[in-house]
N, C-alpha and C. Protein backbone atom coordinates (compact mmCIF):
# COMPACT_ATOMS: atom_id res chain seq x y z
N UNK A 1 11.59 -3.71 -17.51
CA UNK A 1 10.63 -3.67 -16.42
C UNK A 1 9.46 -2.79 -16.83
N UNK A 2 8.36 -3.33 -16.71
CA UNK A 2 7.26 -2.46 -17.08
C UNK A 2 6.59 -2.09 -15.88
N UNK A 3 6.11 -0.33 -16.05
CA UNK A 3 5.78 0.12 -14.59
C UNK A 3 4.28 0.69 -15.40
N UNK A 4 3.59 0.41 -14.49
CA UNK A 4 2.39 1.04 -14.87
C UNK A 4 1.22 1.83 -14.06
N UNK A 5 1.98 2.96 -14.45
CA UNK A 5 1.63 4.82 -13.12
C UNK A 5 0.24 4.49 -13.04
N UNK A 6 -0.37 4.39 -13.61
CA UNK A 6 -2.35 4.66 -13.24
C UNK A 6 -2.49 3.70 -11.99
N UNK A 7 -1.46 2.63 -11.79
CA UNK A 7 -1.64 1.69 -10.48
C UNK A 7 -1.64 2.32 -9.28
N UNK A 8 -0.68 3.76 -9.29
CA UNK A 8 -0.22 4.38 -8.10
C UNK A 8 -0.67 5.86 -8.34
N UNK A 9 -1.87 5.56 -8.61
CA UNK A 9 -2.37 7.15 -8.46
C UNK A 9 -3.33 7.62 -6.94
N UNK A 10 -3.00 8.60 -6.14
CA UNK A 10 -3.80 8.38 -5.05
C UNK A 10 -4.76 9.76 -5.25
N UNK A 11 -5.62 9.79 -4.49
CA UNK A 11 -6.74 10.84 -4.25
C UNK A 11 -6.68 11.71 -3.37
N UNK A 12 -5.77 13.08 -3.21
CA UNK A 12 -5.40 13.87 -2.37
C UNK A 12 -6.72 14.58 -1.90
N UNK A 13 -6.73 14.44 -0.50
CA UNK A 13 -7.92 15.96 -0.20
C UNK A 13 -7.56 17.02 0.72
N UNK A 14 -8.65 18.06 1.18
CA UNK A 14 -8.45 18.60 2.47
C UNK A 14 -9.26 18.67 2.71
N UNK A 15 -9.02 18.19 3.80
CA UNK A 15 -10.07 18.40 5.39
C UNK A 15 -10.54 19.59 5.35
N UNK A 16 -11.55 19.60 6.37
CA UNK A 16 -12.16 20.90 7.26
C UNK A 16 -10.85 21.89 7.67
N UNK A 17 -10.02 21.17 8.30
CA UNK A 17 -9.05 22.31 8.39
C UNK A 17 -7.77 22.41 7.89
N UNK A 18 -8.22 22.10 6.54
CA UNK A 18 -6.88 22.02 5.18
C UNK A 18 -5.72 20.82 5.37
N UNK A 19 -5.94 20.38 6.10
CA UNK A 19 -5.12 19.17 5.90
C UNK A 19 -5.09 18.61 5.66
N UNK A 20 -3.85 17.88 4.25
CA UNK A 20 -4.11 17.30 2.88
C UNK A 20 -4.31 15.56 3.38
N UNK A 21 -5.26 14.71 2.91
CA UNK A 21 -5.77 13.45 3.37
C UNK A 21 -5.57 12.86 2.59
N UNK A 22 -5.33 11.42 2.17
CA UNK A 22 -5.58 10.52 1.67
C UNK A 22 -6.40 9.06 1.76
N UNK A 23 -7.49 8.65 1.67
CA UNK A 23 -8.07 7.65 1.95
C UNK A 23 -7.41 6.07 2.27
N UNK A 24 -7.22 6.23 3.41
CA UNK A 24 -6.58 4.87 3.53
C UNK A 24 -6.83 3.74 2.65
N UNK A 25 -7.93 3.50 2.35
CA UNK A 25 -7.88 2.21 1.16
C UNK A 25 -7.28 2.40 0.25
N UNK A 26 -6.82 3.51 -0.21
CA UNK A 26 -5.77 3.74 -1.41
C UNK A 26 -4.55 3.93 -1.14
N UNK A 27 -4.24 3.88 0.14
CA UNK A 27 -2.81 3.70 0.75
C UNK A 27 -2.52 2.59 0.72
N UNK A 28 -3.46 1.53 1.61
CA UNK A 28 -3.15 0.29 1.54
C UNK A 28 -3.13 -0.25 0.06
N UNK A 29 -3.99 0.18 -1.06
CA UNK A 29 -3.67 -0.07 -2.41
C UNK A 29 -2.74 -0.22 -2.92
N UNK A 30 -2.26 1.18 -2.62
CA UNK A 30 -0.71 1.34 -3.56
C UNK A 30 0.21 0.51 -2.68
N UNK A 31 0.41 0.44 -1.44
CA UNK A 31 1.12 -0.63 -1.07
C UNK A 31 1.45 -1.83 -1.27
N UNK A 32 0.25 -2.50 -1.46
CA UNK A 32 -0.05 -3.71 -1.77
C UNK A 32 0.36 -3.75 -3.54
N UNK A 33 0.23 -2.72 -4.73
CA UNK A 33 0.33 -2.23 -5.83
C UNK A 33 1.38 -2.55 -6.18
N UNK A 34 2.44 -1.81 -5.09
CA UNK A 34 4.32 -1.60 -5.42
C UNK A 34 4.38 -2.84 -4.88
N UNK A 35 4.03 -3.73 -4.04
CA UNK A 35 4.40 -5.08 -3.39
C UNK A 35 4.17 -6.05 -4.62
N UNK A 36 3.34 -6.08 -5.15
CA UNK A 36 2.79 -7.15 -6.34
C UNK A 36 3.41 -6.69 -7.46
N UNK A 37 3.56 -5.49 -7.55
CA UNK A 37 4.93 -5.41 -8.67
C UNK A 37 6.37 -5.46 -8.43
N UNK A 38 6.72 -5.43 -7.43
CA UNK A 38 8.31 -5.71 -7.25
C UNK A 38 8.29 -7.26 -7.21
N UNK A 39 7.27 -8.17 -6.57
CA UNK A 39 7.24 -9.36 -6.02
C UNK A 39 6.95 -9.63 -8.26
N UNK A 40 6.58 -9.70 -8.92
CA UNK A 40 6.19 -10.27 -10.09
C UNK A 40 7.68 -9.81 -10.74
N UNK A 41 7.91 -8.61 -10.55
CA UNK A 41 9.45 -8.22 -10.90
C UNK A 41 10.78 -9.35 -10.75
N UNK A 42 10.47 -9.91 -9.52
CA UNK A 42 11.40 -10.62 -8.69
C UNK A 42 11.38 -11.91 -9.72
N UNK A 43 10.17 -12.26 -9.75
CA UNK A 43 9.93 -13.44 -10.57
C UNK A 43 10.17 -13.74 -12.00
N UNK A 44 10.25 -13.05 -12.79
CA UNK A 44 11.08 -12.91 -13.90
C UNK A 44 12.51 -12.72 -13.49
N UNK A 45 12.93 -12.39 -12.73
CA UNK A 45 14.94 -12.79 -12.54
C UNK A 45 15.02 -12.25 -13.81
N UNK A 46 14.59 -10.65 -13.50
CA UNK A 46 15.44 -9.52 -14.12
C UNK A 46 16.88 -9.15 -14.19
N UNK A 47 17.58 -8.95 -15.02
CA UNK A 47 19.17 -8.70 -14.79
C UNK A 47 19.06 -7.39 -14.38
N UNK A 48 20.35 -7.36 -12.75
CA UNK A 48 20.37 -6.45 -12.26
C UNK A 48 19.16 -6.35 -10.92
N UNK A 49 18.34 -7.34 -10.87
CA UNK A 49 17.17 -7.44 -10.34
C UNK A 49 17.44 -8.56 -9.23
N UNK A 50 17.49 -8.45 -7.35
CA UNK A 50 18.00 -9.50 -6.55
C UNK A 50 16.48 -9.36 -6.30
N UNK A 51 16.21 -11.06 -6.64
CA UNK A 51 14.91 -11.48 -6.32
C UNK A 51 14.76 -11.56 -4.93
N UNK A 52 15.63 -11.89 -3.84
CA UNK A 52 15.38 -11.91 -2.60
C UNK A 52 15.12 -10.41 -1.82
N UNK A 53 16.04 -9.65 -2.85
CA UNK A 53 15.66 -8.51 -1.64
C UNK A 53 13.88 -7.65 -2.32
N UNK A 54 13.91 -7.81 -3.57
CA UNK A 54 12.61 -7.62 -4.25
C UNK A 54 11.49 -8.36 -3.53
N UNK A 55 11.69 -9.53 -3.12
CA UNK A 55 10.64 -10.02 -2.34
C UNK A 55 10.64 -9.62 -0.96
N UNK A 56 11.73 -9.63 -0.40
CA UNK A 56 11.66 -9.43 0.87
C UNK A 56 10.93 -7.75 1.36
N UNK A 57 11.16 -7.09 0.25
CA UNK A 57 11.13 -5.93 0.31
C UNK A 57 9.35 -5.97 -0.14
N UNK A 58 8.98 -6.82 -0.88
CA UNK A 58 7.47 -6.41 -1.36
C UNK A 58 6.67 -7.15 0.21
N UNK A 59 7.57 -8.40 0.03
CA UNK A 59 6.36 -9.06 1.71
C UNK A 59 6.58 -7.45 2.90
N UNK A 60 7.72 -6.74 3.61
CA UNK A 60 7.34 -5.55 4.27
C UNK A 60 6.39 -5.51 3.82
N UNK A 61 6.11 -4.16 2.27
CA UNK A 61 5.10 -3.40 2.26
C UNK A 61 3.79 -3.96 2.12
N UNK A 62 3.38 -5.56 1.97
CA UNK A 62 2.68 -6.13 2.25
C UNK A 62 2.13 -6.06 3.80
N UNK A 63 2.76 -6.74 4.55
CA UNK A 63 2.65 -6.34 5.92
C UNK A 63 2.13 -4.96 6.65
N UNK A 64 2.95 -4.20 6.36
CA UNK A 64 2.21 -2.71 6.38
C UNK A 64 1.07 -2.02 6.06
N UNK A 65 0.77 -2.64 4.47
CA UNK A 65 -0.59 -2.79 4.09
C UNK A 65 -1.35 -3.36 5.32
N UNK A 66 -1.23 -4.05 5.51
CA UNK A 66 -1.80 -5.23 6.97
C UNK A 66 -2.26 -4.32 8.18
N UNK A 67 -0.98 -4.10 8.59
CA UNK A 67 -0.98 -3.56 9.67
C UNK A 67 -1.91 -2.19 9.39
N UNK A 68 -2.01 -1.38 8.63
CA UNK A 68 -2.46 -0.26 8.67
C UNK A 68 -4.39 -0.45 8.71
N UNK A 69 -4.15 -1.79 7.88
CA UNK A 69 -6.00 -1.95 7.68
C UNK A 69 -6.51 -2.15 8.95
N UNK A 70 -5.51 -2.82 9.84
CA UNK A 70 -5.84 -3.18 11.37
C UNK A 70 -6.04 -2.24 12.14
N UNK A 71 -5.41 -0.94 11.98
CA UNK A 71 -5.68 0.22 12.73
C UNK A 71 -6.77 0.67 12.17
N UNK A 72 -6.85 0.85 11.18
CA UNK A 72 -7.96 1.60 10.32
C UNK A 72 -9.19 0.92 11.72
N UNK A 73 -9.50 -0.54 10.85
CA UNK A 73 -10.39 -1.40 11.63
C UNK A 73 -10.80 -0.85 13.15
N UNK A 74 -9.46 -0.79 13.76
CA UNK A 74 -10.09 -0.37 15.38
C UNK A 74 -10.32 0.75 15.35
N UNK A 75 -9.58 1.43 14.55
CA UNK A 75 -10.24 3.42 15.35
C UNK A 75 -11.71 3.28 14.53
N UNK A 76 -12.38 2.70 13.79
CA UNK A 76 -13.49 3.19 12.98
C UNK A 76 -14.29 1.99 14.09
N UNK A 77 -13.93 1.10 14.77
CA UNK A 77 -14.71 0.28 15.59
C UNK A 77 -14.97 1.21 16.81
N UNK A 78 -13.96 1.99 17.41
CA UNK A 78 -13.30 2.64 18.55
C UNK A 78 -14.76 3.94 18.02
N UNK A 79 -14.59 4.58 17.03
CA UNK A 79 -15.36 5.70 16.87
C UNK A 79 -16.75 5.58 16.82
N UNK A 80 -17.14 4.60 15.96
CA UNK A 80 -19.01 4.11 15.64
C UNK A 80 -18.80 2.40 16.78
N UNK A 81 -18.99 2.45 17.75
CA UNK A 81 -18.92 1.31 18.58
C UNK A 81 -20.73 0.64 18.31
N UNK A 82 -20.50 -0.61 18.11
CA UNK A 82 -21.77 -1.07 17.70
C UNK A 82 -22.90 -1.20 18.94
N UNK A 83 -24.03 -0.92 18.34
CA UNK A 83 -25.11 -0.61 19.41
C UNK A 83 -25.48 -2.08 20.04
């Protein structure tokens, strides 16, 4: 299995009042990151490797990816509401 770390590197910060952040587009990244590599994993029918739960498990963090861009979407609609 080849894993390749520079895919899942995220960009830690702090806020105004030290609290460590990460940019959601690089959340949803790496999500989507580990999803497209377990799901390509799956597909080679690795020994030792259950393609169903590898997929089932990459479509979640797919989804989540999803879901999170959707929140993102409304609170940044919710905050700058268009004129």
């Amino acid at each position: 299995m080849e894993f390749h770390e520079q895919q899942f590197r995220l960009p830690v910060r702090r806020d105004q009042d030290g609290t460590l952040v990460v940019p959601a587009d690089f959340v949803t990244g790496l999500l989507r990151g580990i999803a497209t590599t377990w799901q390509e994993w799956a597909d080679r029918d690795l020994p030792g490797m259950d393609p169903v739960t590898a997929t089932g498990l990459s479509a979640v963090l797919a989804d989540l990816a999803d879901q999170l861009d959707v929140e993102c979407i409304a609170t940044a609609s919710q905050a700058h509401p268009a004129d």
